[in-house]
C-alpha atoms as a PDB file:
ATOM      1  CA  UNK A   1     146.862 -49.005 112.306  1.00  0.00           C
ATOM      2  CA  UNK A   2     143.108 -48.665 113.209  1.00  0.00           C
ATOM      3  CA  UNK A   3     142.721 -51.511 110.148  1.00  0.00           C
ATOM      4  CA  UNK A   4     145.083 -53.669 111.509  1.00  0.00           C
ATOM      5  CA  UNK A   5     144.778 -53.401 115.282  1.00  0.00           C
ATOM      6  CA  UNK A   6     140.644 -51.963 115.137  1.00  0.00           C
ATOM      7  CA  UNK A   7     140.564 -48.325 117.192  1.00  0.00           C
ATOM      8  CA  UNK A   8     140.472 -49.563 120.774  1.00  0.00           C
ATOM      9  CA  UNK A   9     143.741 -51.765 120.190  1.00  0.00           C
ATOM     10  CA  UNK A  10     145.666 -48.841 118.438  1.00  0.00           C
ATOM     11  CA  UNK A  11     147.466 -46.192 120.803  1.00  0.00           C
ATOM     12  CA  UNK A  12     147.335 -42.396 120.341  1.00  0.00           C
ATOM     13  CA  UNK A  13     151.454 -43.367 121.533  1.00  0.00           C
ATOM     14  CA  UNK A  14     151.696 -45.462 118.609  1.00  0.00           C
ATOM     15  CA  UNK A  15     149.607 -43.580 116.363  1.00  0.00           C
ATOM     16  CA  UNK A  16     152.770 -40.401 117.540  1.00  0.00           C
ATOM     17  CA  UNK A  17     155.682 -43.039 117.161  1.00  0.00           C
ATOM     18  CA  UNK A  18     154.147 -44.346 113.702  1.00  0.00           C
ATOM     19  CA  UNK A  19     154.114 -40.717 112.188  1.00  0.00           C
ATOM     20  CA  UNK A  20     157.583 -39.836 114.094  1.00  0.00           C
ATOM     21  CA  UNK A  21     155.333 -37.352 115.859  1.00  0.00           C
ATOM     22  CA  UNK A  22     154.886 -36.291 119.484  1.00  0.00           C
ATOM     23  CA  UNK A  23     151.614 -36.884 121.002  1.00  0.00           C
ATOM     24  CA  UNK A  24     151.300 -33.045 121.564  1.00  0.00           C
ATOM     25  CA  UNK A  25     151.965 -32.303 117.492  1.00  0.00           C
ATOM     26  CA  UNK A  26     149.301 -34.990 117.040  1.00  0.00           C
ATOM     27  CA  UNK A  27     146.842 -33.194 119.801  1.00  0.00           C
ATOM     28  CA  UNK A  28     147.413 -29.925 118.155  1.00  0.00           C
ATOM     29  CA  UNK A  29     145.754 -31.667 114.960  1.00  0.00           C
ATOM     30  CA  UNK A  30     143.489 -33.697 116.628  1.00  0.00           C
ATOM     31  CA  UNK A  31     141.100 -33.157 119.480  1.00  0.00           C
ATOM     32  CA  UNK A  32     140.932 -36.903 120.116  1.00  0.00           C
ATOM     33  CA  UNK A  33     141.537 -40.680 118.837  1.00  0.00           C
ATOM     34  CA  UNK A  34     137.893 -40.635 117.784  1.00  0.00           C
ATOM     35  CA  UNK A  35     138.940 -37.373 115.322  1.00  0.00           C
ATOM     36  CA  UNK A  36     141.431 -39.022 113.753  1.00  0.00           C
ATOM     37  CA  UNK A  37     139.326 -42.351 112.807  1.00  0.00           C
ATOM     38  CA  UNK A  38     136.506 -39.904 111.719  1.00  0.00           C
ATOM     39  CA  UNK A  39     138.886 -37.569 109.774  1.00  0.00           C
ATOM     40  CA  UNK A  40     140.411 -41.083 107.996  1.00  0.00           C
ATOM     41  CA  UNK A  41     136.890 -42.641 107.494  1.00  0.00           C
ATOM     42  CA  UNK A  42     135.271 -39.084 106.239  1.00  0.00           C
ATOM     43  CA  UNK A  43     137.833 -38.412 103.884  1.00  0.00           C
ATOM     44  CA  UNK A  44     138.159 -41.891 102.735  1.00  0.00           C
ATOM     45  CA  UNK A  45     134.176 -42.122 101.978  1.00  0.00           C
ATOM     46  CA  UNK A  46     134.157 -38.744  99.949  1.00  0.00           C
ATOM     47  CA  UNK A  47     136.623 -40.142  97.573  1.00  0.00           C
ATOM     48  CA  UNK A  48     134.555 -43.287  97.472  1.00  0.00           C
ATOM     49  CA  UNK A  49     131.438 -41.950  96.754  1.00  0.00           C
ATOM     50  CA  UNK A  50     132.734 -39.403  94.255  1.00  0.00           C
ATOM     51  CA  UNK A  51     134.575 -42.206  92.371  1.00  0.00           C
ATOM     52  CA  UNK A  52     131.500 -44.405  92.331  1.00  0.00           C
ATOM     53  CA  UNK A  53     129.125 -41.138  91.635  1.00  0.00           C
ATOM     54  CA  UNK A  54     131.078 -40.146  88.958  1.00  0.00           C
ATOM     55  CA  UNK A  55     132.149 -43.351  87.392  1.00  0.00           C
ATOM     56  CA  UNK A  56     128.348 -44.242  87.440  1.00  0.00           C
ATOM     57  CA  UNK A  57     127.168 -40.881  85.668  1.00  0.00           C
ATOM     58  CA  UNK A  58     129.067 -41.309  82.751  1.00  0.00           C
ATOM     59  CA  UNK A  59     127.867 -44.586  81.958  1.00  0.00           C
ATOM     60  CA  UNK A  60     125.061 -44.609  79.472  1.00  0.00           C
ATOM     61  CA  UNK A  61     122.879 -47.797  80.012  1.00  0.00           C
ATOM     62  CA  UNK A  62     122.177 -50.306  83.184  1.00  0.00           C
ATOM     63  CA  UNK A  63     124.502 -52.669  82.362  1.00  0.00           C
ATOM     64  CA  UNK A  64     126.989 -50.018  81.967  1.00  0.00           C
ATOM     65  CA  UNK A  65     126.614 -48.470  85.160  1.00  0.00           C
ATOM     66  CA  UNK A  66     126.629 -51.566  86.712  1.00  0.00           C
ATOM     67  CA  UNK A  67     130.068 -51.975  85.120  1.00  0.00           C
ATOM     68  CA  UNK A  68     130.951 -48.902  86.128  1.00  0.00           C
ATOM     69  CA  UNK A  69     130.486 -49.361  89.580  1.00  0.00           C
ATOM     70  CA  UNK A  70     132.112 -52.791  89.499  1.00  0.00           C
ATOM     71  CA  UNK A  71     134.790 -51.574  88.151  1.00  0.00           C
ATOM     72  CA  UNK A  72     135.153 -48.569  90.766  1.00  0.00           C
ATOM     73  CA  UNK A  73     134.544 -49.890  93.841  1.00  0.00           C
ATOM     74  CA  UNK A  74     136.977 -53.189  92.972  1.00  0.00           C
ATOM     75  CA  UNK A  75     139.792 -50.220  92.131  1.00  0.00           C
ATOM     76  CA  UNK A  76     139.116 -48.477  95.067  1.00  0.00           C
ATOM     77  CA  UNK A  77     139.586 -50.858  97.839  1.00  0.00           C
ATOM     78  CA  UNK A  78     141.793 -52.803  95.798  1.00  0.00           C
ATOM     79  CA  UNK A  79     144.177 -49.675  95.782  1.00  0.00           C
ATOM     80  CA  UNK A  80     143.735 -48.744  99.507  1.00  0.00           C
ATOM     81  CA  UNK A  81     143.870 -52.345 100.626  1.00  0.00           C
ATOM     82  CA  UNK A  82     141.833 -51.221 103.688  1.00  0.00           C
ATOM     83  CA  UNK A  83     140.580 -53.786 106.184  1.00  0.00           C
ATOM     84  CA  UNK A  84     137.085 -52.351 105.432  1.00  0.00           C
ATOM     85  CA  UNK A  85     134.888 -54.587 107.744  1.00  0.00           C
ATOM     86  CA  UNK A  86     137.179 -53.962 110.216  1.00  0.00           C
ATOM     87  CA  UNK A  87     137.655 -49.880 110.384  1.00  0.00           C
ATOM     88  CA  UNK A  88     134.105 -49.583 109.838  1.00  0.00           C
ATOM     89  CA  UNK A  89     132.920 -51.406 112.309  1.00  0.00           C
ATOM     90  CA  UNK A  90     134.822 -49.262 114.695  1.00  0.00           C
ATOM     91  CA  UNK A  91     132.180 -46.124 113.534  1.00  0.00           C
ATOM     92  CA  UNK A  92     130.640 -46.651 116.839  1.00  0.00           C
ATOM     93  CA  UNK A  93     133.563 -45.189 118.633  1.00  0.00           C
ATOM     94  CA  UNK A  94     132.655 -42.113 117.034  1.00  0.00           C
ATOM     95  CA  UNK A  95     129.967 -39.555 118.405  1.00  0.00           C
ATOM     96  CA  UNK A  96     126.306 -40.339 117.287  1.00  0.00           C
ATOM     97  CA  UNK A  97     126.722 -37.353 114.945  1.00  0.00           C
ATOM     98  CA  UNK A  98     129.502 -38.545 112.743  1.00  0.00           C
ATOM     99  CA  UNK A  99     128.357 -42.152 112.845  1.00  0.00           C
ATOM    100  CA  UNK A 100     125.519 -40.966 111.520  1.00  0.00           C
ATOM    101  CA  UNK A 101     127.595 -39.050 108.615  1.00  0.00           C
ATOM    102  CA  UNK A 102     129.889 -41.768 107.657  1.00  0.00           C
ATOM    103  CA  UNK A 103     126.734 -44.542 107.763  1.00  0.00           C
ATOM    104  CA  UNK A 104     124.949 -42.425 105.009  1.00  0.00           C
ATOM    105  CA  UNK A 105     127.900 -42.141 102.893  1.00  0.00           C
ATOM    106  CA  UNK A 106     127.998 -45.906 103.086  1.00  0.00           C
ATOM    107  CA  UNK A 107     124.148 -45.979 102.807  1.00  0.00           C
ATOM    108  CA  UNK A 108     124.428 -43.760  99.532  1.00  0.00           C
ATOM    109  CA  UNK A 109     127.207 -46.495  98.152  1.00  0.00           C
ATOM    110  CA  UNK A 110     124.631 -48.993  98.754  1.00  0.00           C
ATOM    111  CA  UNK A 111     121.093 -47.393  97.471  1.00  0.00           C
ATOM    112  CA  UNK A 112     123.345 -46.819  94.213  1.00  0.00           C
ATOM    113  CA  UNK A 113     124.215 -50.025  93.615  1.00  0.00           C
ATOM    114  CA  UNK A 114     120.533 -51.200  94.422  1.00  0.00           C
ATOM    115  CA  UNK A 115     119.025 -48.334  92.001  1.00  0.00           C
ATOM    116  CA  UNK A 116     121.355 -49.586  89.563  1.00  0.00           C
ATOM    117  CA  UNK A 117     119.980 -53.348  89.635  1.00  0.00           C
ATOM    118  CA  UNK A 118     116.506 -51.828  89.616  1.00  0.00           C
ATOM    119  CA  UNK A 119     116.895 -50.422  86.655  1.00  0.00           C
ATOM    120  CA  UNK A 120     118.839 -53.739  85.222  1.00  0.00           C
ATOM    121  CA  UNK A 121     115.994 -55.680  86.302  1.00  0.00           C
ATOM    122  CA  UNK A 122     112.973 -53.614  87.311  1.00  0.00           C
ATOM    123  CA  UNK A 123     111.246 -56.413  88.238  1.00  0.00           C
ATOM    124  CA  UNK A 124     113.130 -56.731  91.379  1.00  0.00           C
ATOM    125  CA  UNK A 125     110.307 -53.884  92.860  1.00  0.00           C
ATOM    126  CA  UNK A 126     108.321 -56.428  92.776  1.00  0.00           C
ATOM    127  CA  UNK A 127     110.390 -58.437  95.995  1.00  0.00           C
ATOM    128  CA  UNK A 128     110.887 -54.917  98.214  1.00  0.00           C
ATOM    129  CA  UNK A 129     111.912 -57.243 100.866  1.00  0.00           C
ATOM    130  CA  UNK A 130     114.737 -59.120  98.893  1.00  0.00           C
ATOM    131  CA  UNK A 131     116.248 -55.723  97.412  1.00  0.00           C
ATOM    132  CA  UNK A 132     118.619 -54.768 100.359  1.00  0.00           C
ATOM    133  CA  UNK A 133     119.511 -58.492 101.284  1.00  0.00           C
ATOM    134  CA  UNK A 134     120.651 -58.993  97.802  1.00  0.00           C
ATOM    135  CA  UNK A 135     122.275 -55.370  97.059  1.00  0.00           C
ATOM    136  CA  UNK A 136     124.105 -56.270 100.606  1.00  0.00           C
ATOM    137  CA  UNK A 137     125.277 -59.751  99.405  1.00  0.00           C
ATOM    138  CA  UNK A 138     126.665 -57.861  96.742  1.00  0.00           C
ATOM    139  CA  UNK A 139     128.271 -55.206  98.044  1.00  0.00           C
ATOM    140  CA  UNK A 140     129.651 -58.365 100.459  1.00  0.00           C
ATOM    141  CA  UNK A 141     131.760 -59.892  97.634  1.00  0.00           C
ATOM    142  CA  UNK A 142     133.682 -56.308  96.979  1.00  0.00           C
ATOM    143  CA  UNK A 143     134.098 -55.140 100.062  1.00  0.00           C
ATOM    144  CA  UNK A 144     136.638 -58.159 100.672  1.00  0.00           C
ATOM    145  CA  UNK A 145     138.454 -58.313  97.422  1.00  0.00           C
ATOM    146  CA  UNK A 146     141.074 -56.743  98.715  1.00  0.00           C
ATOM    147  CA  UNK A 147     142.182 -59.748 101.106  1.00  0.00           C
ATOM    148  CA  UNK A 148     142.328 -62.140  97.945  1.00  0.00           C
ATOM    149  CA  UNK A 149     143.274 -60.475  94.287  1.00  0.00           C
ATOM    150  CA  UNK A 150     146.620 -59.528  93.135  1.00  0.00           C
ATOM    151  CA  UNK A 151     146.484 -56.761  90.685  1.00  0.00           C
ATOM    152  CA  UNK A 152     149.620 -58.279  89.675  1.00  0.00           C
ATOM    153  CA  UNK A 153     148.599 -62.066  89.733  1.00  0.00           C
ATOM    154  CA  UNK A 154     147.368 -63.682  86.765  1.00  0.00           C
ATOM    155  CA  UNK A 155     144.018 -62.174  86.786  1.00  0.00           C
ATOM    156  CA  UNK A 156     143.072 -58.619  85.305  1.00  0.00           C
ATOM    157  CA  UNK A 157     141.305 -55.844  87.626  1.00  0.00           C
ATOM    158  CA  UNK A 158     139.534 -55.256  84.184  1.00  0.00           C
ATOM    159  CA  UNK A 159     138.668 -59.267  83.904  1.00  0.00           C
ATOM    160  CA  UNK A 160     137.916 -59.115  87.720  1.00  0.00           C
ATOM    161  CA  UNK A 161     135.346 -56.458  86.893  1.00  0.00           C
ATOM    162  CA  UNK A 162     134.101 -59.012  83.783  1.00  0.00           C
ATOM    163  CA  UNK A 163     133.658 -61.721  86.159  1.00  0.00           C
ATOM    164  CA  UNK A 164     132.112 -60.205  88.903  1.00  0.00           C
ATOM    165  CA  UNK A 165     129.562 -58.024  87.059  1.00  0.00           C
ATOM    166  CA  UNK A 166     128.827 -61.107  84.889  1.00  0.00           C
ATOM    167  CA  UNK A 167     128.614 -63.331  88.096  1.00  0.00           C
ATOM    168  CA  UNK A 168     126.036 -60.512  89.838  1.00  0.00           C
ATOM    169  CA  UNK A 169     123.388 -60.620  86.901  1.00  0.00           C
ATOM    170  CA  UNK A 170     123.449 -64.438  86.223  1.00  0.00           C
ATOM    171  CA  UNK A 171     123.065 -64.274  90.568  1.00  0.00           C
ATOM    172  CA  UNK A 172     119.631 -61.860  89.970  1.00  0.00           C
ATOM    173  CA  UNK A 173     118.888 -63.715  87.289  1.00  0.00           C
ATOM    174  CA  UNK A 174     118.621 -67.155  89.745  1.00  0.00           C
ATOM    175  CA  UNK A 175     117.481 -64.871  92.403  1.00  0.00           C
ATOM    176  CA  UNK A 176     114.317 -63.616  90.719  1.00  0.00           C
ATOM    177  CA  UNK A 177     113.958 -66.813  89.690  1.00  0.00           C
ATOM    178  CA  UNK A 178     113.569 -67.892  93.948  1.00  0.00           C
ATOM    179  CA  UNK A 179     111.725 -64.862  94.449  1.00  0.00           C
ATOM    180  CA  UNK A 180     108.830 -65.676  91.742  1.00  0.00           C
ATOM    181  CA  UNK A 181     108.853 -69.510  92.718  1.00  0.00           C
ATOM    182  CA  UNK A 182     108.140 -68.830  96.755  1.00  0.00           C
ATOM    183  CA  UNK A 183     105.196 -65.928  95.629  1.00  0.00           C
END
């Protein structure tokens, strides 16, 4: 509901009538609306970290890992289908504290993604600057698969994960290639 409607249009009512629950048997759980988004978006960024974390340690070389991580974060919010811009933008509902706690989840999503395209092209130290806009861009393209591709249309999550990891290296290829040009 907090996908769908963001936190401040969603009801602690309807949150009780969606789970055939009285608001009381949801209180007794909860201390507050702002719980329940933190308890969704806490225990949805531990899985997502440990499947990225682990999917990436297994895998042997750069372009492995890269695949790896691809390949996890696509299954990931392709399986929970989450409106992902949306319910995180609503972390600032929460109290500094747990913003704070989901933002470095997402922050440790991000850093390994960009330590992975370090180490796939290490000459991206080089352009400090560029490093974050580019892992970001990224990161952009995955976090809204999930409003497009049909894990039952004619494309493949496997051939999804071809494409896109094959699409972000030709895209750092081209971007080093800016980066060098305007030094």
């Amino acid at each position: 509901m907090f996908a769908r409607q963001g936190f401040h249009g969603t009801s602690t009512a309807e949150i009780s009538a969606a789970c055939n629950a009285s608001k009381s048997w949801i209180y007794h759980y909860f201390d507050s609306k702002e719980a329940i988004l933190y308890e969704l978006l806490d225990e949805f960024m531990e899985m997502y970290v440990g499947r990225i974390e682990g999917a990436v340690s297994a895998a042997r070389t750069p372009a492995d890992r890269l695949r790896a991580y691809m390949r996890e974060a696509l299954a990931v919010l392709i399986a929970y289908r989450i409106n992902y811009a949306r319910l995180f933008g609503d972390v600032d509902a929460l109290p500094p504290k747990q913003q704070r706690s989901i933002r470095d989840r997402e922050r440790a999503i991000s850093e390994s993604l960009r330590d992975i395209l370090i180490e796939l092209r290490p000459e991206l130290k080089r352009h400090e600057t560029l490093l974050m806009p580019i892992t970001l861009l990224s990161m952009g393209s995955l976090v809204w698969s999930h409003t497009w591709f049909d894990p039952k249309g004619p494309v493949s999550l496997d051939r999804l994960v071809d494409l896109a990891t094959a699409l972000l290296v030709s895209g750092l290829d081209g971007a080093l290639a800016v980066a060098e040009a305007q030094n």
